[in-house]
C-alpha atoms as a PDB file:
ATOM      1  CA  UNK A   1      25.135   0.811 -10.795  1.00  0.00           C
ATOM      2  CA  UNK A   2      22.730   3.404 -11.151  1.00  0.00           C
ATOM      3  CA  UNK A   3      21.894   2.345 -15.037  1.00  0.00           C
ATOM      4  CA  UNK A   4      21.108  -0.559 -16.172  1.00  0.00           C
ATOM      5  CA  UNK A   5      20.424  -2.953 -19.574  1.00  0.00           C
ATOM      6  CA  UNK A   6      16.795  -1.627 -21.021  1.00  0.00           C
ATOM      7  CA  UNK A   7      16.545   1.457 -19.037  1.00  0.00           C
ATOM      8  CA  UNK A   8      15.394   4.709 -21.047  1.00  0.00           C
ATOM      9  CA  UNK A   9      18.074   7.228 -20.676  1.00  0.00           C
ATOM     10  CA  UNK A  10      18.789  10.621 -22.091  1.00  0.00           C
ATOM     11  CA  UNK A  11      22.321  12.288 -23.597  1.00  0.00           C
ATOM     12  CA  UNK A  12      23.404  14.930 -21.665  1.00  0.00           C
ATOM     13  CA  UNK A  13      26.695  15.713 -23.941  1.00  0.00           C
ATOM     14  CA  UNK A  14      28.025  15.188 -27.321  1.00  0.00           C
ATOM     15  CA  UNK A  15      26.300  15.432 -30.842  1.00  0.00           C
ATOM     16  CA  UNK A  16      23.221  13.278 -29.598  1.00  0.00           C
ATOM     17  CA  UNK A  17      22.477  15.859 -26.577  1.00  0.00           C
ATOM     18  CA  UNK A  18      19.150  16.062 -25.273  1.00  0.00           C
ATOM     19  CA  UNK A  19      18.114  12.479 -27.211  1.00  0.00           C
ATOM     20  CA  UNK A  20      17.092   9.105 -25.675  1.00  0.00           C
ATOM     21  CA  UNK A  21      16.540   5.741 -25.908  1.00  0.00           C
ATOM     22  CA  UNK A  22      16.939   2.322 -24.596  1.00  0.00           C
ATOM     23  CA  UNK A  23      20.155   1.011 -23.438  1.00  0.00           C
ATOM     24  CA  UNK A  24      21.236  -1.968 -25.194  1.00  0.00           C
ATOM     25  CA  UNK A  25      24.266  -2.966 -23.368  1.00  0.00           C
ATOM     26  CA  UNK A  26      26.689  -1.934 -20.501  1.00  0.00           C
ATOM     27  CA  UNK A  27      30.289  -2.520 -20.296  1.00  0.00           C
ATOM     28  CA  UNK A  28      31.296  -1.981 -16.396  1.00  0.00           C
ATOM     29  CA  UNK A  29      34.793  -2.220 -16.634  1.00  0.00           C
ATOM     30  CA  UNK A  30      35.069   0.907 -19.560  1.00  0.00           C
ATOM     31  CA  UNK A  31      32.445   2.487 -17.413  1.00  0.00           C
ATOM     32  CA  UNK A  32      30.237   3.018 -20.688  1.00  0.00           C
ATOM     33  CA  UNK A  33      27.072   1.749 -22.071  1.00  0.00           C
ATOM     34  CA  UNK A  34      25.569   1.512 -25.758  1.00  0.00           C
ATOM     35  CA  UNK A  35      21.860   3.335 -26.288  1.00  0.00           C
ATOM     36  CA  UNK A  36      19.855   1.972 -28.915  1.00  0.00           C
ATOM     37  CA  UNK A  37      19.628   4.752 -31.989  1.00  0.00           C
ATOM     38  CA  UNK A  38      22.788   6.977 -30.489  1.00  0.00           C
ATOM     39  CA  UNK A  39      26.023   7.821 -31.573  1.00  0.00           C
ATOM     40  CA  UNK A  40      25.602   5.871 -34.394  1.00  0.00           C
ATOM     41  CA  UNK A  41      29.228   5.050 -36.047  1.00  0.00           C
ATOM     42  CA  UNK A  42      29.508   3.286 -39.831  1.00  0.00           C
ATOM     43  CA  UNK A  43      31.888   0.542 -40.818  1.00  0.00           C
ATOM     44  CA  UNK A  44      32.907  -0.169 -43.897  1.00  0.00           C
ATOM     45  CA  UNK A  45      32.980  -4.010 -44.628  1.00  0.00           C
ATOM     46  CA  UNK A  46      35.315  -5.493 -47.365  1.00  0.00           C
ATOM     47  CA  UNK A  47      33.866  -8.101 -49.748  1.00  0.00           C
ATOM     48  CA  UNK A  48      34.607 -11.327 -48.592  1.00  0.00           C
ATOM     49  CA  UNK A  49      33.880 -13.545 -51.662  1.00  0.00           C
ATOM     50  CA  UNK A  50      34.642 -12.584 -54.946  1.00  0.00           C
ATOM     51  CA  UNK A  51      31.154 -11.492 -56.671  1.00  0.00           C
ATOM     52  CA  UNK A  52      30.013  -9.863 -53.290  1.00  0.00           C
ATOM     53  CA  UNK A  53      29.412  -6.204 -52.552  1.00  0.00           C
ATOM     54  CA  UNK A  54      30.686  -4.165 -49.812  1.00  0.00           C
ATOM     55  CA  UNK A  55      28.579  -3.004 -47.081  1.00  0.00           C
ATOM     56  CA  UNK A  56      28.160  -0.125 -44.731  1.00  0.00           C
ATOM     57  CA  UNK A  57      27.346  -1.102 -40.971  1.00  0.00           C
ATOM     58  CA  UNK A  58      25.787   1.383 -39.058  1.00  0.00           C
ATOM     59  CA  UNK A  59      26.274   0.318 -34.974  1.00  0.00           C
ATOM     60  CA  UNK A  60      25.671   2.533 -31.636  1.00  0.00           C
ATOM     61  CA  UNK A  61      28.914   3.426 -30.282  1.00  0.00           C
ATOM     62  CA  UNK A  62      29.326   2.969 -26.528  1.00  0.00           C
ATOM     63  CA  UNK A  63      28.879   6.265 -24.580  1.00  0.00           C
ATOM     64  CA  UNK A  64      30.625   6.904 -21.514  1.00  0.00           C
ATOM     65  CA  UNK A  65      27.847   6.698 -18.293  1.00  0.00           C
ATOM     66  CA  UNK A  66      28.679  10.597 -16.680  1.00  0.00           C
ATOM     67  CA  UNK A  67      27.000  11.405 -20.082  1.00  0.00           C
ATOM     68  CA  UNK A  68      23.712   9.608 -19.406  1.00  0.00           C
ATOM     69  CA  UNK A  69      20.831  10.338 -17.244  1.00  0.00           C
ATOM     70  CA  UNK A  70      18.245   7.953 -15.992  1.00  0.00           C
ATOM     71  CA  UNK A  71      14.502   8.536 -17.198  1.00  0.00           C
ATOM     72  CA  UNK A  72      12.296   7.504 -14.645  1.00  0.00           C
ATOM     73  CA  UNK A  73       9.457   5.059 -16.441  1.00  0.00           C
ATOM     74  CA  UNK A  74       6.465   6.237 -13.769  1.00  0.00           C
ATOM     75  CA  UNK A  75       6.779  10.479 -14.257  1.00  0.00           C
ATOM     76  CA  UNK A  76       8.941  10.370 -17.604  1.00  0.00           C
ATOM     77  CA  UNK A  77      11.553  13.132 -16.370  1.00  0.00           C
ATOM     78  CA  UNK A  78      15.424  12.815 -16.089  1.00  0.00           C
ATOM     79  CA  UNK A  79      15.929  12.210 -12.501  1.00  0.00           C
ATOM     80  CA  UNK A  80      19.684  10.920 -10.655  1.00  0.00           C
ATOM     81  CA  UNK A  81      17.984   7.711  -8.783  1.00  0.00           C
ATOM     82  CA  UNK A  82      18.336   6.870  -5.044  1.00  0.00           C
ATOM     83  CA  UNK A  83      19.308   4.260  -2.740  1.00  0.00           C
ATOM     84  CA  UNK A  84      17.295   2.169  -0.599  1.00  0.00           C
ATOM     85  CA  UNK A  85      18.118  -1.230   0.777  1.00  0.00           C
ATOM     86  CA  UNK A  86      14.462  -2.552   1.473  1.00  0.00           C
ATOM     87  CA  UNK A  87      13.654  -6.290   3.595  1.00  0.00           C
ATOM     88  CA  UNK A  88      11.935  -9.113   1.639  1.00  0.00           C
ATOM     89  CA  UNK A  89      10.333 -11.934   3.507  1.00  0.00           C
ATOM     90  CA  UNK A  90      10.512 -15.260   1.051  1.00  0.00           C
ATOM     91  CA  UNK A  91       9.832 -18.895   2.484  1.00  0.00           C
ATOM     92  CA  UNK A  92      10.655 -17.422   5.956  1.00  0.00           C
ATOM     93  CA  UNK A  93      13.759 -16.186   5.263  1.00  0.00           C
ATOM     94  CA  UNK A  94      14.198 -12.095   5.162  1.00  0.00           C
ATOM     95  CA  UNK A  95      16.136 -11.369   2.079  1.00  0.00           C
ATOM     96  CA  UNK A  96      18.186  -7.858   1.994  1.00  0.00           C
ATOM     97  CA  UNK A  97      17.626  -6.314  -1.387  1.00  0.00           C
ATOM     98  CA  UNK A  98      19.085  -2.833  -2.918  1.00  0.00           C
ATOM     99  CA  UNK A  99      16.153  -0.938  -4.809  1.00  0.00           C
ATOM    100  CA  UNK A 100      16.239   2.179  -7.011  1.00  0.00           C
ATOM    101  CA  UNK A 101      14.091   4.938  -6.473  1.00  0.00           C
ATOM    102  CA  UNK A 102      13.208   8.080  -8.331  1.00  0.00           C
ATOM    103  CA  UNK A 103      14.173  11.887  -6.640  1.00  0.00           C
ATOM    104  CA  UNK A 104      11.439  13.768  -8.557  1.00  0.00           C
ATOM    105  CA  UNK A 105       7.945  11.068  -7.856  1.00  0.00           C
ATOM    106  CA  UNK A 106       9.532   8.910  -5.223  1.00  0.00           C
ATOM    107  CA  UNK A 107       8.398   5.719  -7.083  1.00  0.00           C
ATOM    108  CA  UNK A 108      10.870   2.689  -7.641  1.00  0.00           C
ATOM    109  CA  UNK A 109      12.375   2.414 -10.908  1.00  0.00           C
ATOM    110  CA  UNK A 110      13.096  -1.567 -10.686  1.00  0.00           C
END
């Protein structure tokens, strides 16, 4: 997954283009996440008890991932991330671990 929970991303399409923010969740199986301030939808709540108001909800709608782009924390531009399976020696035993790295600074985004 090239995007994860509290990354900084920016819209590439839609009526929030060119924004960003944090992303608040990610739901793999829909293949979309939901970004903090973004494609904010309302919903109208119905009074529950009698004497109570109705309320409008605003929530960030889920946006599908081919719309995001990663923002890379170290240079601050919109970069697709890399690949790199790197070798971790802890207690003695070498631990295989997949790391993310930026295209534009070459700096690792985890």
């Amino acid at each position: 997954m090239t995007i994860k929970k509290d990354d900084k991303v920016k819209v590439l399409a839609g009526k929030d283009k060119n924004k960003s923010g944090k992303v608040l969740q990610i739901f793999i199986e829909k293949n979309r996440a939901s970004v903090e301030g973004l494609n904010l939808l309302i919903k109208h709540m119905r009074p529950r008890k009698q004497g109570e108001k109705g309320q409008r909800i605003e929530f960030p709608a889920p946006i599908n991932l081919s719309n995001l782009i990663l923002i890379c924390p170290k240079c601050g531009k919109a970069t697709r991330p890399k690949h790199k399976t790197i070798e971790i020696i802890k207690n003695d035993k070498k631990i295989k671990q997949k790391i993310r790295l930026c295209k534009k600074c070459n700096q690792s985004i985890d």
